[in-house]
C-alpha atoms as a PDB file:
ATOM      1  CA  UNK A   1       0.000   0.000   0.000  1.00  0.00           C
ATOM      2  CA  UNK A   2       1.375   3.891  -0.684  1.00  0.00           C
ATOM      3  CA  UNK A   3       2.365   6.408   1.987  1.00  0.00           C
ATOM      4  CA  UNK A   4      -0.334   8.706   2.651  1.00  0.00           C
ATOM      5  CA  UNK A   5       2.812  11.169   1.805  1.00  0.00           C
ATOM      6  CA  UNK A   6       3.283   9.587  -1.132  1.00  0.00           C
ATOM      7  CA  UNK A   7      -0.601   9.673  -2.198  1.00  0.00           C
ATOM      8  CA  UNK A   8      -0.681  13.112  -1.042  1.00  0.00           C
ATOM      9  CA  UNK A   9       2.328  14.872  -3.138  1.00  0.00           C
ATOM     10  CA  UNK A  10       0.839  13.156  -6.249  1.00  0.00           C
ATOM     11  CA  UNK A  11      -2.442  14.416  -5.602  1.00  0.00           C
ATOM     12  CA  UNK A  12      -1.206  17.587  -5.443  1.00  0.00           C
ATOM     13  CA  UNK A  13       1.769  17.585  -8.354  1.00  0.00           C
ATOM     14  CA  UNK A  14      -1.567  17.004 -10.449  1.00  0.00           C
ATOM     15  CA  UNK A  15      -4.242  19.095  -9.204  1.00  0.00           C
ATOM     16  CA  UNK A  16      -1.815  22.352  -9.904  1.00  0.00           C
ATOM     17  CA  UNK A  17      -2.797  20.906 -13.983  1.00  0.00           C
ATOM     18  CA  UNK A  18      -6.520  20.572 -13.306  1.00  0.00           C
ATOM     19  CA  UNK A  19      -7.334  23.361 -14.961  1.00  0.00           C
ATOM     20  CA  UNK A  20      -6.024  22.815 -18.300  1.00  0.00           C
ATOM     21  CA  UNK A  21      -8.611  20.969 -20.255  1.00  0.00           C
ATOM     22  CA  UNK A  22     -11.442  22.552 -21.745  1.00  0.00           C
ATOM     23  CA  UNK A  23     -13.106  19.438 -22.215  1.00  0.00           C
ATOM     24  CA  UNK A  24     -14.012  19.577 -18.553  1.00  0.00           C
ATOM     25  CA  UNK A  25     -17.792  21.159 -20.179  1.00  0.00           C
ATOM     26  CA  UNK A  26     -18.086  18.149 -21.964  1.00  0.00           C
ATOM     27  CA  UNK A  27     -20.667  15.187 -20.643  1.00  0.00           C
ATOM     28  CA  UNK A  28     -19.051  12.366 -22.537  1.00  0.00           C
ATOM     29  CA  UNK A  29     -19.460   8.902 -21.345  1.00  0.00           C
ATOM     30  CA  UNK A  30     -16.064   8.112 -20.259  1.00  0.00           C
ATOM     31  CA  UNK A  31     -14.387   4.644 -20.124  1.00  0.00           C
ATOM     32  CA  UNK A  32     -13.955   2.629 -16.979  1.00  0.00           C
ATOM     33  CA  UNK A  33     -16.145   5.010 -14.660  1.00  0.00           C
ATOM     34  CA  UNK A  34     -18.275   3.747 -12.484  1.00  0.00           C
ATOM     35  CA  UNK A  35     -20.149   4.583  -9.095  1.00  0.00           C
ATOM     36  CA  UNK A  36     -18.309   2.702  -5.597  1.00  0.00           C
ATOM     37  CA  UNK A  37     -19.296   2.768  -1.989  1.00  0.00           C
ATOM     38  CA  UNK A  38     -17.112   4.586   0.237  1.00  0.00           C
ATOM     39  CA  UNK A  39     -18.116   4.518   3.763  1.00  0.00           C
ATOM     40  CA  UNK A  40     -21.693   4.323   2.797  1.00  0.00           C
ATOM     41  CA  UNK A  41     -21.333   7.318   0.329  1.00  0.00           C
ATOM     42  CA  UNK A  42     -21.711   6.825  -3.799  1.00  0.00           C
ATOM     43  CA  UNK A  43     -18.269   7.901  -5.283  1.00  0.00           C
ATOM     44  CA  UNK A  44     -17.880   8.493  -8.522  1.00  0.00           C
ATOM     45  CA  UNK A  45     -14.219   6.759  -9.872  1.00  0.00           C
ATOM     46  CA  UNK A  46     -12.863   5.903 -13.331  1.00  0.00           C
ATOM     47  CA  UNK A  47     -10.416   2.970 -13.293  1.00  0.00           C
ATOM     48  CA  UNK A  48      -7.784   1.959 -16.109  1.00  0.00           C
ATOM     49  CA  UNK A  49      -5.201  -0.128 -16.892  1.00  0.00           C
ATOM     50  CA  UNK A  50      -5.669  -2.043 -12.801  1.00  0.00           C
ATOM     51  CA  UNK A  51      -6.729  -5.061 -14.263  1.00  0.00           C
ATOM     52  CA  UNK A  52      -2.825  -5.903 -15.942  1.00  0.00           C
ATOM     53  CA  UNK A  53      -1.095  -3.826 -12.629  1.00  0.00           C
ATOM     54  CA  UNK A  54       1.659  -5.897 -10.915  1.00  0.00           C
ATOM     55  CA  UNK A  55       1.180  -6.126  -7.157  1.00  0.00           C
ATOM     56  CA  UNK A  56       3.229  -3.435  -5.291  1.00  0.00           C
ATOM     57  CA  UNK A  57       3.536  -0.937  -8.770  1.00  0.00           C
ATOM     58  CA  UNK A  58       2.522   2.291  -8.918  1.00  0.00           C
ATOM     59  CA  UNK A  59      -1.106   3.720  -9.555  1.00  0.00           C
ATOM     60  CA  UNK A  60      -0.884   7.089 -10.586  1.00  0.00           C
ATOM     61  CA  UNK A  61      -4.231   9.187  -9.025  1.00  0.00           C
ATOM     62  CA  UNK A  62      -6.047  12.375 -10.392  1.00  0.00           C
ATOM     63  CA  UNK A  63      -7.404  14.275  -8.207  1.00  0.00           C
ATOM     64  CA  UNK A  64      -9.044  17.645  -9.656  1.00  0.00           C
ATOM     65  CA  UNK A  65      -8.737  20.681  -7.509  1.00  0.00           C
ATOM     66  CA  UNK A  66     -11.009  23.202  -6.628  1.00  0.00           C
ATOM     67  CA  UNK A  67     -14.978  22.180  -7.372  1.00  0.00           C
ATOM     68  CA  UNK A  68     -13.960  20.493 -10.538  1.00  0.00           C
ATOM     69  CA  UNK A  69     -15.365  16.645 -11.599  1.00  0.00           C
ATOM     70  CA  UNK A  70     -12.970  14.084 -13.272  1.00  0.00           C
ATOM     71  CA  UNK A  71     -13.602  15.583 -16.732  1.00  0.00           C
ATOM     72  CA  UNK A  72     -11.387  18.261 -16.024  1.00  0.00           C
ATOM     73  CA  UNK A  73      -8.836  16.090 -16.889  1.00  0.00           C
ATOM     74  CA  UNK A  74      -9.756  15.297 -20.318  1.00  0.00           C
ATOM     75  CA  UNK A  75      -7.739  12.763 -21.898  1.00  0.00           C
ATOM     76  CA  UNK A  76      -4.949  13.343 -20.234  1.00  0.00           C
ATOM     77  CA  UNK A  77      -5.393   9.950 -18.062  1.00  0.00           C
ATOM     78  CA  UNK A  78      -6.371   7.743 -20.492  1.00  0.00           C
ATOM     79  CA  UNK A  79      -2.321   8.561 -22.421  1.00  0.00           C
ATOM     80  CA  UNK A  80      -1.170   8.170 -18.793  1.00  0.00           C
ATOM     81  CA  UNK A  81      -2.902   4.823 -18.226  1.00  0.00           C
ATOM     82  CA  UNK A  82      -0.541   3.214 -21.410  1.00  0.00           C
ATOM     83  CA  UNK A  83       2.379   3.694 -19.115  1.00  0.00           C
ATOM     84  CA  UNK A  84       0.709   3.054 -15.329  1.00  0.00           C
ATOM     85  CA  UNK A  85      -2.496   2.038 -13.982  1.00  0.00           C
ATOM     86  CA  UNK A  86      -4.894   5.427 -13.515  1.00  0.00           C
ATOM     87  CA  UNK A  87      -7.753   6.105 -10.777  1.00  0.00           C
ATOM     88  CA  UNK A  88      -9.414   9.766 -11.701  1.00  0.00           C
ATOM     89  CA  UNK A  89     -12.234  10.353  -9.039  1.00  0.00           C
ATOM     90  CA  UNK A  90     -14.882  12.904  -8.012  1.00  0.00           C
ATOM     91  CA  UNK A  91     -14.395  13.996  -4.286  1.00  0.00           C
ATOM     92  CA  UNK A  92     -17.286  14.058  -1.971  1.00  0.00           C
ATOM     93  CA  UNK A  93     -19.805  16.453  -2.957  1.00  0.00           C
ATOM     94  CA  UNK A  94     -17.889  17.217  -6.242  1.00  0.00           C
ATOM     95  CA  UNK A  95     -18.959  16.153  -9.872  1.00  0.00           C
ATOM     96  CA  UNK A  96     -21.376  13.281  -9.585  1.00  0.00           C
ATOM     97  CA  UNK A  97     -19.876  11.890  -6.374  1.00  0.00           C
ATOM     98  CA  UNK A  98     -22.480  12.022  -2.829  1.00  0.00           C
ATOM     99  CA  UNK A  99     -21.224  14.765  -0.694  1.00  0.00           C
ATOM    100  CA  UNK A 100     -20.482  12.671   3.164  1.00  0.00           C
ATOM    101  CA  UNK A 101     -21.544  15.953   5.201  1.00  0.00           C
ATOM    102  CA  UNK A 102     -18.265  16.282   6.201  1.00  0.00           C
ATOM    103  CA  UNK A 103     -15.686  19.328   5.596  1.00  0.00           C
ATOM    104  CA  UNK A 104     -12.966  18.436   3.458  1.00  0.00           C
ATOM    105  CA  UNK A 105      -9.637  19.040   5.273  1.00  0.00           C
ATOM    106  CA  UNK A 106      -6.334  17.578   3.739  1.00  0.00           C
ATOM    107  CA  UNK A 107      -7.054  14.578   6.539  1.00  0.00           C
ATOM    108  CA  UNK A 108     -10.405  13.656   5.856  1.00  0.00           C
ATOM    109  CA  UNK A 109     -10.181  13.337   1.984  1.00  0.00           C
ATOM    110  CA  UNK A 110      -6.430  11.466   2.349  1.00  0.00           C
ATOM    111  CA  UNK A 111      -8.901   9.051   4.101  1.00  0.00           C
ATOM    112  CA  UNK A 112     -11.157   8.866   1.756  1.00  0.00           C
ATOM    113  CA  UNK A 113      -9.382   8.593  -1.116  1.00  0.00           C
ATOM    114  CA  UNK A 114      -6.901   5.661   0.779  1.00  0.00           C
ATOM    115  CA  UNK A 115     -10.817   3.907   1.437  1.00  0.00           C
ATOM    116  CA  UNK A 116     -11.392   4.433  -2.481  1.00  0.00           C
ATOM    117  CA  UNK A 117      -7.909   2.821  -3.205  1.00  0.00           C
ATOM    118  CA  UNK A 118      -8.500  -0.318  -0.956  1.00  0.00           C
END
C-alpha cells in the first residue's frame, strides 16, 4: 500500500494541472467510470489499466482541484494509463460523487481517497 505522503504529493503535483482541459464542459461517457461505496457514500471513480497492474507498482491518481469533476482532466489519463495504472475520481460532494456531510480538510479526503484505493 502507498504512503499517505506519497498519495498526497501526487495528488497535489496534479491538481496544480486541473485546470487545463477545456473538455471539462463536456458530458461524454467516459471509459472505466463507475459509481463505488465509500463509507456508505456513492463515489464516482474511473479505473484503467488495474486489471494488468503488478502487485506493489505504482497507480498514478487524479485528483481535480477546486470544485472540478474528473472531466477536467480530459484525456490526459487515459495517455497516462498506457504507461501506469490510472484512478481519476470525483471527491465528496464534487462532480457526480455524494457529498459525506463532512468538511474536506487535507485529513479527511487522504482518508477517503486511501478507502477508495482499498
Amino acid at each position: 500500500m502507498f504512503g499517505i505522503h506519497r498519495i498526497l504529493n501526487v495528488t497535489i503535483a496534479l491538481s496544480a494541472f486541473s485546470g487545463m482541459s477545456l473538455e471539462a464542459q463536456q458530458t461524454e461517457t467516459r471509459l472505466g467510470v463507475k459509481m463505488v461505496d465509500v463509507d456508505l457514500h456513492a463515489v464516482r471513480v474511473q479505473v484503467l489499466g488495474l486489471d494488468n497492474r503488478r502487485e506493489g507498482s505504482p497507480v498514478v491518481v487524479f485528483e481535480a482541484g477546486l470544485t472540478n469533476p474528473l472531466e477536467v482532466w480530459g484525456s490526459i489519463p487515459e495517455h497516462v494509463a498506457t504507461i501506469a495504472p490510472v484512478v481519476v475520481y470525483d471527491r465528496a460532494g464534487l462532480g457526480h460523487s455524494e457529498w459525506d456531510k463532512a468538511r474536506p480538510t487535507p485529513q479527511h479526503v487522504a482518508n477517503r481517497l486511501r478507502q477508495l484505493l482499498q
